[in-house]
C-alpha atoms as a PDB file:
ATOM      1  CA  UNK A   1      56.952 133.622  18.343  1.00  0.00           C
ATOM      2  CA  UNK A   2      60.545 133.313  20.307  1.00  0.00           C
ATOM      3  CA  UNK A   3      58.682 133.173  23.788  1.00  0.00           C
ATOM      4  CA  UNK A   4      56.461 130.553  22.515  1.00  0.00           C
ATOM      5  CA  UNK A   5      59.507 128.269  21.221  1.00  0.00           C
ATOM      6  CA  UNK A   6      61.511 128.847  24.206  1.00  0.00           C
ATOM      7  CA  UNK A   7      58.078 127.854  26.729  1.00  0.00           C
ATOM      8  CA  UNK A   8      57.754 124.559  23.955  1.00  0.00           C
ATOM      9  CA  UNK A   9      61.451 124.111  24.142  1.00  0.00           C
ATOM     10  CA  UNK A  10      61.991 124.314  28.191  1.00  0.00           C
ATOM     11  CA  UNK A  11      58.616 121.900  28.571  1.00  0.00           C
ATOM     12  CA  UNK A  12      59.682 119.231  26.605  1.00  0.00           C
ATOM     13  CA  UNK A  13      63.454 119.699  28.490  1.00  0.00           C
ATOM     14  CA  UNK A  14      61.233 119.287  31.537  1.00  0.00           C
ATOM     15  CA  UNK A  15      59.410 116.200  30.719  1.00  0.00           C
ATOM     16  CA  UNK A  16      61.977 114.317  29.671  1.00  0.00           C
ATOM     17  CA  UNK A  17      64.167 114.923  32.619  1.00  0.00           C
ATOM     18  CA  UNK A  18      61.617 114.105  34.744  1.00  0.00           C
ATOM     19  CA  UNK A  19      62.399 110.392  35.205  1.00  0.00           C
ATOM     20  CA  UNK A  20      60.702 110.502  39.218  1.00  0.00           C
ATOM     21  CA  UNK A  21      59.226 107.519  40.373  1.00  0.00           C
ATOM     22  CA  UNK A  22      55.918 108.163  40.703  1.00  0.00           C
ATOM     23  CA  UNK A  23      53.951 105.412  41.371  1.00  0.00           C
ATOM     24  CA  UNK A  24      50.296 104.145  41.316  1.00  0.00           C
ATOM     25  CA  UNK A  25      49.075 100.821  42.655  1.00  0.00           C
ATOM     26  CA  UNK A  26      45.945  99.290  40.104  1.00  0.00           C
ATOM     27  CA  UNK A  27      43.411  96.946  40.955  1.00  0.00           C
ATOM     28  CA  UNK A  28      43.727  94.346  38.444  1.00  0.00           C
ATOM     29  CA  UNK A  29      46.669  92.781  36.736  1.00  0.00           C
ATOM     30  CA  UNK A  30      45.826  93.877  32.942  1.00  0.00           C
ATOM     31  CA  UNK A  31      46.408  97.427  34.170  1.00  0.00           C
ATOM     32  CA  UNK A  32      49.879  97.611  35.375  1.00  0.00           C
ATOM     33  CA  UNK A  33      53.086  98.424  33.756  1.00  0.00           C
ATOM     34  CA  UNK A  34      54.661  95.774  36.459  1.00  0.00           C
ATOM     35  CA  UNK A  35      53.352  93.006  38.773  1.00  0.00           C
ATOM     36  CA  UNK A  36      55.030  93.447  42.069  1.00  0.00           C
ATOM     37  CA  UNK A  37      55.238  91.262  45.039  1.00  0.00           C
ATOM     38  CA  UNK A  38      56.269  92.344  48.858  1.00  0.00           C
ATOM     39  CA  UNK A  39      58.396  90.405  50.579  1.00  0.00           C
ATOM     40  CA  UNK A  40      59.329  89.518  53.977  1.00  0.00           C
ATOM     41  CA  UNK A  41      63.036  89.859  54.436  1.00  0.00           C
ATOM     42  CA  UNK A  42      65.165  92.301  52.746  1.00  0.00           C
ATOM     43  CA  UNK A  43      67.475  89.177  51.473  1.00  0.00           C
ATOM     44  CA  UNK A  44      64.576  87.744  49.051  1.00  0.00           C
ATOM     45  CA  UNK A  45      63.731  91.611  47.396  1.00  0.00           C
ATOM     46  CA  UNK A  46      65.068  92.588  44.021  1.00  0.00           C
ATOM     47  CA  UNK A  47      64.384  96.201  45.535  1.00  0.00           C
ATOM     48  CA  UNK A  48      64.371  97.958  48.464  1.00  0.00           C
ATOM     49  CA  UNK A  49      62.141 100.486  48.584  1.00  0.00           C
ATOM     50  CA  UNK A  50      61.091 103.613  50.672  1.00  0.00           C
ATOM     51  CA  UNK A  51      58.040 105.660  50.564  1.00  0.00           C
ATOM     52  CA  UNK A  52      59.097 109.396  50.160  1.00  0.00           C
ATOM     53  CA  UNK A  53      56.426 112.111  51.540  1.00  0.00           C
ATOM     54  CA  UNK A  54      57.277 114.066  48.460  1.00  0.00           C
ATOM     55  CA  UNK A  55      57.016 113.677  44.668  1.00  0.00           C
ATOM     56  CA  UNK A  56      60.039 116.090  44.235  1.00  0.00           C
ATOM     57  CA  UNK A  57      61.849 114.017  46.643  1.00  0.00           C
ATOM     58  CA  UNK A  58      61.141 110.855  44.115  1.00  0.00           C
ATOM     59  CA  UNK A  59      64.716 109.211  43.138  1.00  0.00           C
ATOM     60  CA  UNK A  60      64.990 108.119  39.606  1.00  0.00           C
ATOM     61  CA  UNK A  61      64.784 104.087  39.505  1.00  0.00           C
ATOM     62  CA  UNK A  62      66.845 104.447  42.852  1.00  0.00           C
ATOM     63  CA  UNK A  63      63.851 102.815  45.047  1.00  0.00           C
ATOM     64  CA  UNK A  64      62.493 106.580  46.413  1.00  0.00           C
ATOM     65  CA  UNK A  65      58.837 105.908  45.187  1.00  0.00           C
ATOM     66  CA  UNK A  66      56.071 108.924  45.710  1.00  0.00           C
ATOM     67  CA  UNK A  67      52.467 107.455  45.601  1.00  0.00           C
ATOM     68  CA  UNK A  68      50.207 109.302  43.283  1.00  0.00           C
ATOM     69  CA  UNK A  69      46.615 110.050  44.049  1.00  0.00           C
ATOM     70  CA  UNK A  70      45.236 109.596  40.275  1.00  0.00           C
ATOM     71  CA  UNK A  71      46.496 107.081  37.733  1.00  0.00           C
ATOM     72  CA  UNK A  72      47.198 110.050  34.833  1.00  0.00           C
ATOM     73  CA  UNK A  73      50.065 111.239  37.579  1.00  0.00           C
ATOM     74  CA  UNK A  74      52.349 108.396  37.549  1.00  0.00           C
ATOM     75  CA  UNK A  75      55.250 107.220  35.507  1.00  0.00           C
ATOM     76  CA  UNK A  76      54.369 103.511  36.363  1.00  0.00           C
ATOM     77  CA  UNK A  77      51.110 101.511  37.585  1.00  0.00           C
ATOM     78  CA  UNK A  78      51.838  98.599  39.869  1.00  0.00           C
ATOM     79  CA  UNK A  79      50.158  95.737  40.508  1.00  0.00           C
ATOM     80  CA  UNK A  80      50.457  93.941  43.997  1.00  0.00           C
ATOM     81  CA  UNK A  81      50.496  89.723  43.397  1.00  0.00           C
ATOM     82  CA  UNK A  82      49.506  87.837  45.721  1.00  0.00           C
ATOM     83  CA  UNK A  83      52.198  84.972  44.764  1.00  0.00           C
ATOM     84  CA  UNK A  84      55.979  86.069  44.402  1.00  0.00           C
ATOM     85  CA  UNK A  85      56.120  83.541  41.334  1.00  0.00           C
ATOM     86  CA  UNK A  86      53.716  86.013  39.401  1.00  0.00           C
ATOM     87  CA  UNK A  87      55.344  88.795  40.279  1.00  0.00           C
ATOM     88  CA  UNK A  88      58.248  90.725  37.415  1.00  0.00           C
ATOM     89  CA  UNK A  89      59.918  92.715  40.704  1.00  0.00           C
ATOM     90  CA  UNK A  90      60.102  91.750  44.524  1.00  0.00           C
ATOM     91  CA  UNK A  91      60.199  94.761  46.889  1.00  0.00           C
ATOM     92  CA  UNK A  92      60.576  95.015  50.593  1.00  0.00           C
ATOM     93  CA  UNK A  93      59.922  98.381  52.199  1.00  0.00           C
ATOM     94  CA  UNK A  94      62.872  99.873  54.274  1.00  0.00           C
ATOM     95  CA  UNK A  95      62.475 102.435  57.154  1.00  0.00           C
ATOM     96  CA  UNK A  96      65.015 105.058  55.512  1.00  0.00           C
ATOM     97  CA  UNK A  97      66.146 106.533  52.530  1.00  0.00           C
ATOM     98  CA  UNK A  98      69.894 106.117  52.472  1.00  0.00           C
ATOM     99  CA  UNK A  99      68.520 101.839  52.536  1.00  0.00           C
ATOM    100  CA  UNK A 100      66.713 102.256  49.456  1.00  0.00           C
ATOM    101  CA  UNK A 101      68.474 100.842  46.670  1.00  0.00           C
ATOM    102  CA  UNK A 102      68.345  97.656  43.896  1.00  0.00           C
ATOM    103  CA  UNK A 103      69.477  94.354  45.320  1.00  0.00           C
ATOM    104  CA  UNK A 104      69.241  92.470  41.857  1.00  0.00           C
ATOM    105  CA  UNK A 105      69.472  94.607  39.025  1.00  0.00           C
ATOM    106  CA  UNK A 106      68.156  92.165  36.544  1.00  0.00           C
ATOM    107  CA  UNK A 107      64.667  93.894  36.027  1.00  0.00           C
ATOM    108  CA  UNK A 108      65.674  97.411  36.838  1.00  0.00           C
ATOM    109  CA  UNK A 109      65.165  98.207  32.900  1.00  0.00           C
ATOM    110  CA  UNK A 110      61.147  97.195  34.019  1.00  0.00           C
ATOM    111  CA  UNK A 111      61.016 100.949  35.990  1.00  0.00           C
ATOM    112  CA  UNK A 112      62.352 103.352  33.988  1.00  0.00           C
END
């Protein structure tokens, strides 16, 4: 009974420190958690955000995002608008990691 509390116990310890940013990009708008919009200059994003190769090297709401293959992986479906006026966040994708951070903090709260 103890080694089935402790596994219980040390899974839900797990889950909820596991605040990665996994991310998955939907098709339509009615399936996202937030409407996103790419930008062209770093000085117009809310966000700056690189692409990590890893999910464990995911940052948490820190702009490190790890693209998931299936929609049941991710802690957040995006959806890419085609106007930055629909959009909740605007993003622009840096080269490195030590760039990614938020610009605007305003809609941070829409990513955790």
């Amino acid at each position: 009974m103890k080694i089935y509390l402790i596994f219980i116990l040390s899974f839900l310890l797990f889950a909820v420190n596991s605040n990665a940013q996994k991310i998955y990009a939907v098709e339509y708008e009615s399936q996202a958690d937030v409407k996103v919009f790419v930008v062209n200059y770093k000085s117009q994003a809310d966000l700056l955000v690189y692409k990590v190769d890893y999910a464990s090297q995911a940052g948490k709401n820190d702009g490190n995002w790890f693209y998931v293959k299936y929609k049941s992986q991710a802690d957040k479906k995006i959806y890419y608008c085609e106007y930055a006026s629909q959009a909740d966040i605007k993003i622009y994708y840096v080269k490195y990691k030590s760039q990614s951070k938020w610009i605007k903090e305003k809609n941070k709260h829409l990513l955790y």
